[in-house]
Protein backbone atom coordinates (compact mmCIF):
# COMPACT_ATOMS: atom_id res chain seq x y z
CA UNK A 1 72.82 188.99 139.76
CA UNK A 2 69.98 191.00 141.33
CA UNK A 3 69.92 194.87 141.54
CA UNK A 4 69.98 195.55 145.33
CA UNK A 5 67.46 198.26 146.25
CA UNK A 6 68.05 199.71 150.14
CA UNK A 7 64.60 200.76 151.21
CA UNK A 8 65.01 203.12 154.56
CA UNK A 9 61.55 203.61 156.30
CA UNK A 10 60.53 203.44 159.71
CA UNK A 11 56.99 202.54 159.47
CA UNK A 12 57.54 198.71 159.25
CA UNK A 13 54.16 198.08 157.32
CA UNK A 14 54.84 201.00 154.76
CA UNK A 15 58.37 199.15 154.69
CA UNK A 16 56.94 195.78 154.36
CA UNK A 17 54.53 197.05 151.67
CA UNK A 18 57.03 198.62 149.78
CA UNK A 19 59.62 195.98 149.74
CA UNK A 20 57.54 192.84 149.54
CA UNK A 21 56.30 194.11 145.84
CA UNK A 22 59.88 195.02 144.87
CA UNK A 23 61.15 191.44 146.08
CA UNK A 24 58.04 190.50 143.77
CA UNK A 25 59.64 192.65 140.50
CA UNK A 26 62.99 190.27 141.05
CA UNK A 27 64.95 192.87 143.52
CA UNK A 28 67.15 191.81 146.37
CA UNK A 29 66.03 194.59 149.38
CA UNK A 30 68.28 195.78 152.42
CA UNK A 31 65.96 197.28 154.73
CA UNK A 32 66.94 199.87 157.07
CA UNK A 33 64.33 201.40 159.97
CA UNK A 34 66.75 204.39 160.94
CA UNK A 35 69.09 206.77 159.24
CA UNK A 36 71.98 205.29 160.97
CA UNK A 37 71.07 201.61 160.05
CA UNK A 38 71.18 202.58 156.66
CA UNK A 39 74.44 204.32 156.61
CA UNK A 40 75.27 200.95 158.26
CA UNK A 41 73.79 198.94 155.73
CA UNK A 42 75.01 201.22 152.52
CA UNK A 43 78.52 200.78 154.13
CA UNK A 44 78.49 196.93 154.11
CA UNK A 45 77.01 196.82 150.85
CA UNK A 46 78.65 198.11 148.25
CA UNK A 47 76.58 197.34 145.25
CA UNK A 48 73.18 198.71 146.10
CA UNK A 49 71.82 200.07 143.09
CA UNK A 50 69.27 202.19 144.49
CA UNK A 51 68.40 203.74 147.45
CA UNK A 52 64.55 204.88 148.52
CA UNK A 53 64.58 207.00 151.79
CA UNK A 54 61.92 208.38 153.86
CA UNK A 55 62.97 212.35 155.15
CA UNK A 56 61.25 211.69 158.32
CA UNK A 57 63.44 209.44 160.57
CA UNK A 58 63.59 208.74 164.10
CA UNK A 59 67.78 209.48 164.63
CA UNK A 60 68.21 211.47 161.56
CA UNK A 61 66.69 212.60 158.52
CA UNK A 62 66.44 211.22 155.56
CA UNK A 63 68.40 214.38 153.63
CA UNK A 64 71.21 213.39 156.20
CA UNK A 65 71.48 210.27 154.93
CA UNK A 66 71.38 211.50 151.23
CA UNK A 67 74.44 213.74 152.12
CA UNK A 68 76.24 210.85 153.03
CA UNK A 69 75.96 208.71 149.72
CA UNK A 70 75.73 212.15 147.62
CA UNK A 71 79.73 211.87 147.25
CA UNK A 72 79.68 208.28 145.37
CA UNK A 73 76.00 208.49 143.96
CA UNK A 74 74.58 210.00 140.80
CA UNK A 75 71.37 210.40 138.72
CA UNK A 76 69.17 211.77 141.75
CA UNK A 77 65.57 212.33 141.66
CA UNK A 78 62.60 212.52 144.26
CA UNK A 79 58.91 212.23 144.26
CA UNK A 80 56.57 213.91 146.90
CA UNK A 81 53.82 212.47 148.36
CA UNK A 82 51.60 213.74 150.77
CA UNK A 83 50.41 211.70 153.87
CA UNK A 84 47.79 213.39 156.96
CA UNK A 85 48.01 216.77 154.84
CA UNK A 86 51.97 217.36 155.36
CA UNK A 87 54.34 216.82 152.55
CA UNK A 88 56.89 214.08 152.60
CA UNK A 89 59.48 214.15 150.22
CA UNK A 90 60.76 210.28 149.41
CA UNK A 91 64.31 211.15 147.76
CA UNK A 92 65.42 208.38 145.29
CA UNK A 93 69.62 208.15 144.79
CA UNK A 94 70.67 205.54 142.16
CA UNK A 95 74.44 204.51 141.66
């Protein structure tokens, strides 16, 4: 069985981008363009291995959405990247 990897972005080519390659590395991908379609989608799916999530969302941030899978999630970590000179964090949460 594949590792499912929910990728939360709202910048559909960034999204595209990101999960095209991982579909590439043998990942299944639930895609989520909002904070509250990901809650969504992390509800219905119970085995997602991994979640990527972008901080700046349209309906909530992406911290919000961490604090809601923080409960039944472990081994956190985030990367920053920048992007037009302001910081992004991209928080990682792996089950």
């Amino acid at each position: 069985m594949k590792e499912k990897i929910l990728v939360l972005e709202d910048e559909i080519g960034i999204r595209s981008f990101v999960s095209i390659n991982l579909k590439r590395e043998g990942y299944e991908i639930i895609e989520a363009g909002s904070g509250s379609e990901a809650i969504e989608k992390i509800t219905e799916h119970n085995d997602i291995s991994i979640a990527l999530l972008d901080v700046m969302l349209p309906d909530m941030s992406g911290i919000e959405v961490c604090k809601y899978i923080r409960p039944s999630w472990y081994n956190n970590a985030y990367c920053k990247s920048s992007r037009r000179r302001q910081a992004r964090r991209i928080y990682i949460w792996c089950r």
